[in-house]
PDB file of N, CA and C in Angstrom:
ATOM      1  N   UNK A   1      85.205 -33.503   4.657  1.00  0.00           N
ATOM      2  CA  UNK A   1      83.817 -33.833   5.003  1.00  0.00           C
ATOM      3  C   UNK A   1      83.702 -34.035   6.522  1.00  0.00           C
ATOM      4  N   UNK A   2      82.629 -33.415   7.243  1.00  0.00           N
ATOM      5  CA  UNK A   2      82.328 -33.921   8.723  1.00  0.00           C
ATOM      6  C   UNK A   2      82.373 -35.103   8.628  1.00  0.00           C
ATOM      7  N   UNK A   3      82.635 -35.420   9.668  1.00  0.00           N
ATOM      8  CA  UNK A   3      82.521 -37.445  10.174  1.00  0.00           C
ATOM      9  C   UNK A   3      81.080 -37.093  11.159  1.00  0.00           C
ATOM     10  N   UNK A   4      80.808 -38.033  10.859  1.00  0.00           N
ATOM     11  CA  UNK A   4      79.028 -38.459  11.670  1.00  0.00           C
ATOM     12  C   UNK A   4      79.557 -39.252  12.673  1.00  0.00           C
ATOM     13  N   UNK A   5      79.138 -39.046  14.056  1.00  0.00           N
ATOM     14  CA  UNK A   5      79.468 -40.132  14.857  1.00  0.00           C
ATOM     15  C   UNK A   5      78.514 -40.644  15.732  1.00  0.00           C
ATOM     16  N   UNK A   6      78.481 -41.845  14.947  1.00  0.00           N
ATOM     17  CA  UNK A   6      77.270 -42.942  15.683  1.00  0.00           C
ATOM     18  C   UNK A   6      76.314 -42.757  17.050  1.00  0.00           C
ATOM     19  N   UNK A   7      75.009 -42.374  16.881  1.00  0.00           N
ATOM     20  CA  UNK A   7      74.300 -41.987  17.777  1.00  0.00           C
ATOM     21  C   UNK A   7      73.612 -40.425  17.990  1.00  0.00           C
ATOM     22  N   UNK A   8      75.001 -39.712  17.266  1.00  0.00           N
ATOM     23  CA  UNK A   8      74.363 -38.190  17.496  1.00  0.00           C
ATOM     24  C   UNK A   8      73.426 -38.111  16.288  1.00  0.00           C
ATOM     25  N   UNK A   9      73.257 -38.926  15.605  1.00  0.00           N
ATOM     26  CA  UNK A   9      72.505 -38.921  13.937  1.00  0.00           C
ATOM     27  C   UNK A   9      71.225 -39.546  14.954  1.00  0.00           C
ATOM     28  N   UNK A  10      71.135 -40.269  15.261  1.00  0.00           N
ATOM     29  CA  UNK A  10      70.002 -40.565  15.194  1.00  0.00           C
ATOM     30  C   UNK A  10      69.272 -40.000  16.344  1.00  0.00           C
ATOM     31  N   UNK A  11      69.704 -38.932  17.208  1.00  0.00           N
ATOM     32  CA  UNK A  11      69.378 -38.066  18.476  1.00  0.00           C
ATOM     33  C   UNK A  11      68.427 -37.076  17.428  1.00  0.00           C
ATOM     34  N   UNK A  12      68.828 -36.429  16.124  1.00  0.00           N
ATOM     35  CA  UNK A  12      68.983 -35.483  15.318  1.00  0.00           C
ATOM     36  C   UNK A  12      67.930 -36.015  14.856  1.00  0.00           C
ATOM     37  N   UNK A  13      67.496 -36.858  14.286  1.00  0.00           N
ATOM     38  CA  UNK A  13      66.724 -37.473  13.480  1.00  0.00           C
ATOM     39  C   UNK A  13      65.419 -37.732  13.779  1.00  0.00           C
ATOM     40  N   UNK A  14      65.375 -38.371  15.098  1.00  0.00           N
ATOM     41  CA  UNK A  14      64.152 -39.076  15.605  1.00  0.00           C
ATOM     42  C   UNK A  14      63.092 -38.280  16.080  1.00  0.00           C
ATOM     43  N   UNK A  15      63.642 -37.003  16.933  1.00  0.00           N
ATOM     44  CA  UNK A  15      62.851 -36.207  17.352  1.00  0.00           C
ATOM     45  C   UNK A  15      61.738 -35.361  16.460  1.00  0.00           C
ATOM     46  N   UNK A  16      62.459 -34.984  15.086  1.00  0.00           N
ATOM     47  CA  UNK A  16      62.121 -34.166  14.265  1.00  0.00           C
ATOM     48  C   UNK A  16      61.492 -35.642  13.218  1.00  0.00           C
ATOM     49  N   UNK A  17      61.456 -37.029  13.205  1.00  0.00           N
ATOM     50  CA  UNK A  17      60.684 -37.506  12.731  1.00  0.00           C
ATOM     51  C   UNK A  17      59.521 -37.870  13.578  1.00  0.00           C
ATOM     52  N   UNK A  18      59.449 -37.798  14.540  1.00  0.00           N
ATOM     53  CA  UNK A  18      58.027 -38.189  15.599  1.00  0.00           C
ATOM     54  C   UNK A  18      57.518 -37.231  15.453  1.00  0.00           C
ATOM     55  N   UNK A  19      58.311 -35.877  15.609  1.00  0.00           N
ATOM     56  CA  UNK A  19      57.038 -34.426  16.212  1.00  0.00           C
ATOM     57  C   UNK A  19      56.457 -34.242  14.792  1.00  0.00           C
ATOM     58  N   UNK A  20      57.285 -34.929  13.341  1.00  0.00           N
ATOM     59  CA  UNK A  20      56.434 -34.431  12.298  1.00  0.00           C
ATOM     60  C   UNK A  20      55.314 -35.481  11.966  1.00  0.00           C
ATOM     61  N   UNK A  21      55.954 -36.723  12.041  1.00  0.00           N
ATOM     62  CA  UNK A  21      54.833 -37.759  12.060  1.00  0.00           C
ATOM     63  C   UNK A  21      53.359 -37.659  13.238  1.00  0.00           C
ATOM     64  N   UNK A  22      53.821 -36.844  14.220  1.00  0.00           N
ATOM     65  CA  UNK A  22      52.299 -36.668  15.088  1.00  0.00           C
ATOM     66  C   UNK A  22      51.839 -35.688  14.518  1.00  0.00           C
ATOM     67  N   UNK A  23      52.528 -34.649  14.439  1.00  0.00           N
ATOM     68  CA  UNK A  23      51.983 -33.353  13.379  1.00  0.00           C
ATOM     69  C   UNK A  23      51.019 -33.921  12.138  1.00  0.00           C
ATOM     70  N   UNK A  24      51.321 -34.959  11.150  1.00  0.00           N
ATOM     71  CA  UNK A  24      50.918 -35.303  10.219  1.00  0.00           C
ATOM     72  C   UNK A  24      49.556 -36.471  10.650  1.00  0.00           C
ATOM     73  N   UNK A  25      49.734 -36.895  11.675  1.00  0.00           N
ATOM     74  CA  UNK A  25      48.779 -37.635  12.016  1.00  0.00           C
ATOM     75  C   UNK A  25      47.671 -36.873  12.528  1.00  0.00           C
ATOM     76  N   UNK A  26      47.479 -36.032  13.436  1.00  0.00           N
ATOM     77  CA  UNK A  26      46.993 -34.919  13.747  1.00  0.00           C
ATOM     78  C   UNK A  26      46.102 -34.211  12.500  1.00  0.00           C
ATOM     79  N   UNK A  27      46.985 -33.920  12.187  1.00  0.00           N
ATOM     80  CA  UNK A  27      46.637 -32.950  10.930  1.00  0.00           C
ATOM     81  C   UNK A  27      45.745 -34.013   9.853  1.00  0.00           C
ATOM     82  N   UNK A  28      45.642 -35.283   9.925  1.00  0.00           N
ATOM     83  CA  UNK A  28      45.319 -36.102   8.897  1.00  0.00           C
ATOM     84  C   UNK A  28      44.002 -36.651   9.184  1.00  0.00           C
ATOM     85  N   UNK A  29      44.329 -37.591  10.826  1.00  0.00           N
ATOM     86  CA  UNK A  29      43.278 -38.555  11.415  1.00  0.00           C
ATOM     87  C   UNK A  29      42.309 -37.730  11.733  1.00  0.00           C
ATOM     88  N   UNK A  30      42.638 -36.623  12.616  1.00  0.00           N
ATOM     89  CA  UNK A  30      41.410 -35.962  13.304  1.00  0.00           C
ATOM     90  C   UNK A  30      40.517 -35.510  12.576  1.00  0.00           C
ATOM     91  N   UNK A  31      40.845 -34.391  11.720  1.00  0.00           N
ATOM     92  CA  UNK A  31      39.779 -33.756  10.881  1.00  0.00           C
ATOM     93  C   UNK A  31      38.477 -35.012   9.829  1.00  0.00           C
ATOM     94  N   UNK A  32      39.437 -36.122   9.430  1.00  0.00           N
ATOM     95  CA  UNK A  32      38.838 -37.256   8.871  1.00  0.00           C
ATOM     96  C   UNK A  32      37.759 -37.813   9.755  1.00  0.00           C
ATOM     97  N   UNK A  33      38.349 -37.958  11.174  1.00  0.00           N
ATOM     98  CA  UNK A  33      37.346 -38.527  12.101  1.00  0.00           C
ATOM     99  C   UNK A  33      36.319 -37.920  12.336  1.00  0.00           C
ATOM    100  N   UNK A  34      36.650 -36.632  12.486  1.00  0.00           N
ATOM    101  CA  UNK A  34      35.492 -35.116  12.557  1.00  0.00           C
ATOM    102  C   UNK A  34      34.647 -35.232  11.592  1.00  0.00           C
ATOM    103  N   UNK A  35      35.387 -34.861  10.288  1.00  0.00           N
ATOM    104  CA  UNK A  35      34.406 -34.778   9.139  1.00  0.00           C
ATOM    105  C   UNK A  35      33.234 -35.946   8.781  1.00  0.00           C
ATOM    106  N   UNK A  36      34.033 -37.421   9.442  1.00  0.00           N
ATOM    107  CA  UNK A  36      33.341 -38.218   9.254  1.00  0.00           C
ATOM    108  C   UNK A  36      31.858 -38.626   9.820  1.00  0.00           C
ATOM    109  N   UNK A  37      32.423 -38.224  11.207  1.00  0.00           N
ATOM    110  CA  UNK A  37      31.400 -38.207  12.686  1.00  0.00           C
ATOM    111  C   UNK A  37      30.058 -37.029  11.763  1.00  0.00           C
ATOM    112  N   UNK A  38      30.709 -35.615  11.505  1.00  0.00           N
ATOM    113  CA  UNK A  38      29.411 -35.030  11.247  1.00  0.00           C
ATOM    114  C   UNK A  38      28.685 -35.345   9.657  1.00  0.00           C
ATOM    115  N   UNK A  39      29.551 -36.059   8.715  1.00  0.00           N
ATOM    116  CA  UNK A  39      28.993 -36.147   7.900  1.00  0.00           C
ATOM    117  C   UNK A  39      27.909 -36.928   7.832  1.00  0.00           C
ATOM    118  N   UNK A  40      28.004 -38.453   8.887  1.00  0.00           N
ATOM    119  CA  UNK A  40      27.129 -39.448   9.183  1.00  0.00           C
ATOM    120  C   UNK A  40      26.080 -38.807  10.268  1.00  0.00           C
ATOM    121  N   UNK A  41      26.112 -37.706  10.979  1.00  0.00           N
ATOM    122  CA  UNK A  41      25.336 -37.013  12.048  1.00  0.00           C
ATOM    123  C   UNK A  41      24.432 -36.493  10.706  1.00  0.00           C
ATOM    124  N   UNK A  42      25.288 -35.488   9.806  1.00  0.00           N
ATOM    125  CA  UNK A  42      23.945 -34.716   9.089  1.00  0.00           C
ATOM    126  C   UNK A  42      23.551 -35.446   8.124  1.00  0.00           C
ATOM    127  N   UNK A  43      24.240 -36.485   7.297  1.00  0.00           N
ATOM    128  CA  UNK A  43      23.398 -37.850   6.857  1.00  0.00           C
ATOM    129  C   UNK A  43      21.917 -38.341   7.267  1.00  0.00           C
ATOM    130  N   UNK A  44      22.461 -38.408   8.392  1.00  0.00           N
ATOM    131  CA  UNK A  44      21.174 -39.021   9.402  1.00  0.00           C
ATOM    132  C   UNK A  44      20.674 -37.868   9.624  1.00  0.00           C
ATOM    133  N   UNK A  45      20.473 -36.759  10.321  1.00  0.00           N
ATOM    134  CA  UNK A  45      19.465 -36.201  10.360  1.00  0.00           C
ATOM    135  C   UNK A  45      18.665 -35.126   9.227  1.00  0.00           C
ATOM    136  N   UNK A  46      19.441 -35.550   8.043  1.00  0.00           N
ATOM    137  CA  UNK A  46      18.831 -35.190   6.396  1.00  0.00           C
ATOM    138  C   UNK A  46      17.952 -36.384   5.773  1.00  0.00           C
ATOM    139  N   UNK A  47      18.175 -37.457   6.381  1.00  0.00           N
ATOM    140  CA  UNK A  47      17.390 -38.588   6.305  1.00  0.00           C
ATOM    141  C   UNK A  47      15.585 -37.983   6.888  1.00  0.00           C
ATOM    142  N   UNK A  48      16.432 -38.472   8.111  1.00  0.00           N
ATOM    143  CA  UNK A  48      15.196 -38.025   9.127  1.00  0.00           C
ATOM    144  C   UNK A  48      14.225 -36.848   8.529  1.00  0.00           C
ATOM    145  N   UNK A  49      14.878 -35.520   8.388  1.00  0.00           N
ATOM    146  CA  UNK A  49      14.228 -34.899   7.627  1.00  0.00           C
ATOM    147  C   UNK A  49      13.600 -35.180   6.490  1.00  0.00           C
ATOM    148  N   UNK A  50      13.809 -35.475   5.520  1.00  0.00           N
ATOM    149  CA  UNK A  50      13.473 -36.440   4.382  1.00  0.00           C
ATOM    150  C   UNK A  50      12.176 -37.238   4.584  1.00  0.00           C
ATOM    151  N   UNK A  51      12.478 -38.066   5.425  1.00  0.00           N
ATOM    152  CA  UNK A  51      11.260 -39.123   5.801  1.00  0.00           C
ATOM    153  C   UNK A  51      10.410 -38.464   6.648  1.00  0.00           C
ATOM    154  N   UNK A  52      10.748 -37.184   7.086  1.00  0.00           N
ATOM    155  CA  UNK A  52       9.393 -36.711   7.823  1.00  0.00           C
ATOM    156  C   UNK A  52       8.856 -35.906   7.212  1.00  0.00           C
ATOM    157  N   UNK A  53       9.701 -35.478   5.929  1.00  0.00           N
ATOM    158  CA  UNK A  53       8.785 -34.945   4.999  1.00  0.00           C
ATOM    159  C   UNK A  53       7.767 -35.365   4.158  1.00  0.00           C
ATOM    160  N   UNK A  54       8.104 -36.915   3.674  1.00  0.00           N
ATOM    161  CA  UNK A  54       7.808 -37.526   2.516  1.00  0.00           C
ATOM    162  C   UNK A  54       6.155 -37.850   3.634  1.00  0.00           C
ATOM    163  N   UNK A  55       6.552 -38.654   4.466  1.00  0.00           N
ATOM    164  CA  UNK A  55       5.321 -38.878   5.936  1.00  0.00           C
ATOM    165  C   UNK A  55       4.307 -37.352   6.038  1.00  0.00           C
ATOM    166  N   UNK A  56       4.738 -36.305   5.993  1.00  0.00           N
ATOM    167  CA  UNK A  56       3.785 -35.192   6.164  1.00  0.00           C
ATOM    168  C   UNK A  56       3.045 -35.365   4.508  1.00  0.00           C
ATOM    169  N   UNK A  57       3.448 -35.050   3.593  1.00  0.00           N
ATOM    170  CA  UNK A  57       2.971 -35.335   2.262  1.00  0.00           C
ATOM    171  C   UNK A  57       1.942 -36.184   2.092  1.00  0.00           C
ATOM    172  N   UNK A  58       2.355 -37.682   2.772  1.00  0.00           N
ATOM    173  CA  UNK A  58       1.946 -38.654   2.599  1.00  0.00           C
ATOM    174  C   UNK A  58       0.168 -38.261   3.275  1.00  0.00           C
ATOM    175  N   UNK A  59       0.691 -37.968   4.350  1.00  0.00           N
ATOM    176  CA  UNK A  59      -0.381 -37.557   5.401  1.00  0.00           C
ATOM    177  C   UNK A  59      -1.537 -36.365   4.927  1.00  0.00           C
ATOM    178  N   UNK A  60      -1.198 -35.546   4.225  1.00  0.00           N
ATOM    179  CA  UNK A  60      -1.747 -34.446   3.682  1.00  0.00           C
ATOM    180  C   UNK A  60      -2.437 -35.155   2.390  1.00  0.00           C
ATOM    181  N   UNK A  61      -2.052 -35.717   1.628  1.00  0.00           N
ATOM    182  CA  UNK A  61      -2.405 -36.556   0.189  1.00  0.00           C
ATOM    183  C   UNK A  61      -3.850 -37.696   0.518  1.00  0.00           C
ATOM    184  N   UNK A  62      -3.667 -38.448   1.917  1.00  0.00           N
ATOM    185  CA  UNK A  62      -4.586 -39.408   2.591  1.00  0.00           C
ATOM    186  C   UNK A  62      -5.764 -38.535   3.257  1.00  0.00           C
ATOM    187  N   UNK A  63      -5.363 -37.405   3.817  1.00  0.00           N
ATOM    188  CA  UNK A  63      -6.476 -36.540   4.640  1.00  0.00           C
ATOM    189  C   UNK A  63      -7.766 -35.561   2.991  1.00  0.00           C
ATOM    190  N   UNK A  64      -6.333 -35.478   1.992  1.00  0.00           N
ATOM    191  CA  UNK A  64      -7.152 -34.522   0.890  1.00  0.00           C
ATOM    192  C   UNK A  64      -8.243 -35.916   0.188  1.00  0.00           C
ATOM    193  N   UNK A  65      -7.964 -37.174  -0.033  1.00  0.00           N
ATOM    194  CA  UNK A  65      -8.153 -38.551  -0.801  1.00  0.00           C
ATOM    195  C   UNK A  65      -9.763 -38.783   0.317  1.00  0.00           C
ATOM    196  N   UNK A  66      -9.243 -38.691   1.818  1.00  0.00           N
ATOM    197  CA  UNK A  66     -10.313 -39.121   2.342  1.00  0.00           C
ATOM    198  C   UNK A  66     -11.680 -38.226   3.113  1.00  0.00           C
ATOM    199  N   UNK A  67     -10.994 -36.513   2.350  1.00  0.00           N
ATOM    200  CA  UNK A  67     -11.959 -35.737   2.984  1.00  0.00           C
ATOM    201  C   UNK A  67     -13.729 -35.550   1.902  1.00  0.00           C
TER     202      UNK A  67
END
């Protein structure tokens, strides 16, 4: 059996656990943060839409009521 000798293991190890752990963070946080940012952007401006629809309706229903 090879003998491991103290230190070259963990030279071996660390590099290829950081670059995969940023890889995985990367790959994980960002798109979440993204998806999140536009989901609450088109949230809100499907709202907005929404309420400026329901407001035009509203407006059209009061103009037909009071013509």
């Amino acid at each position: 059996m090879g003998r491991i000798i103290p230190g070259t293991m963990d030279l071996a190890v660390e590099p290829a656990l950081t670059t995969s752990s940023l890889g995985f963070t990367h790959r994980m946080v960002l798109p979440t943060t993204w998806n999140l940012v536009g989901g609450i952007s088109r949230f809100l401006k499907n709202r907005n839409a929404v309420l400026s629809f329901q407001f035009q309706v509203l407006i059209t229903q009061a103009k037909s009521l009071f013509s």
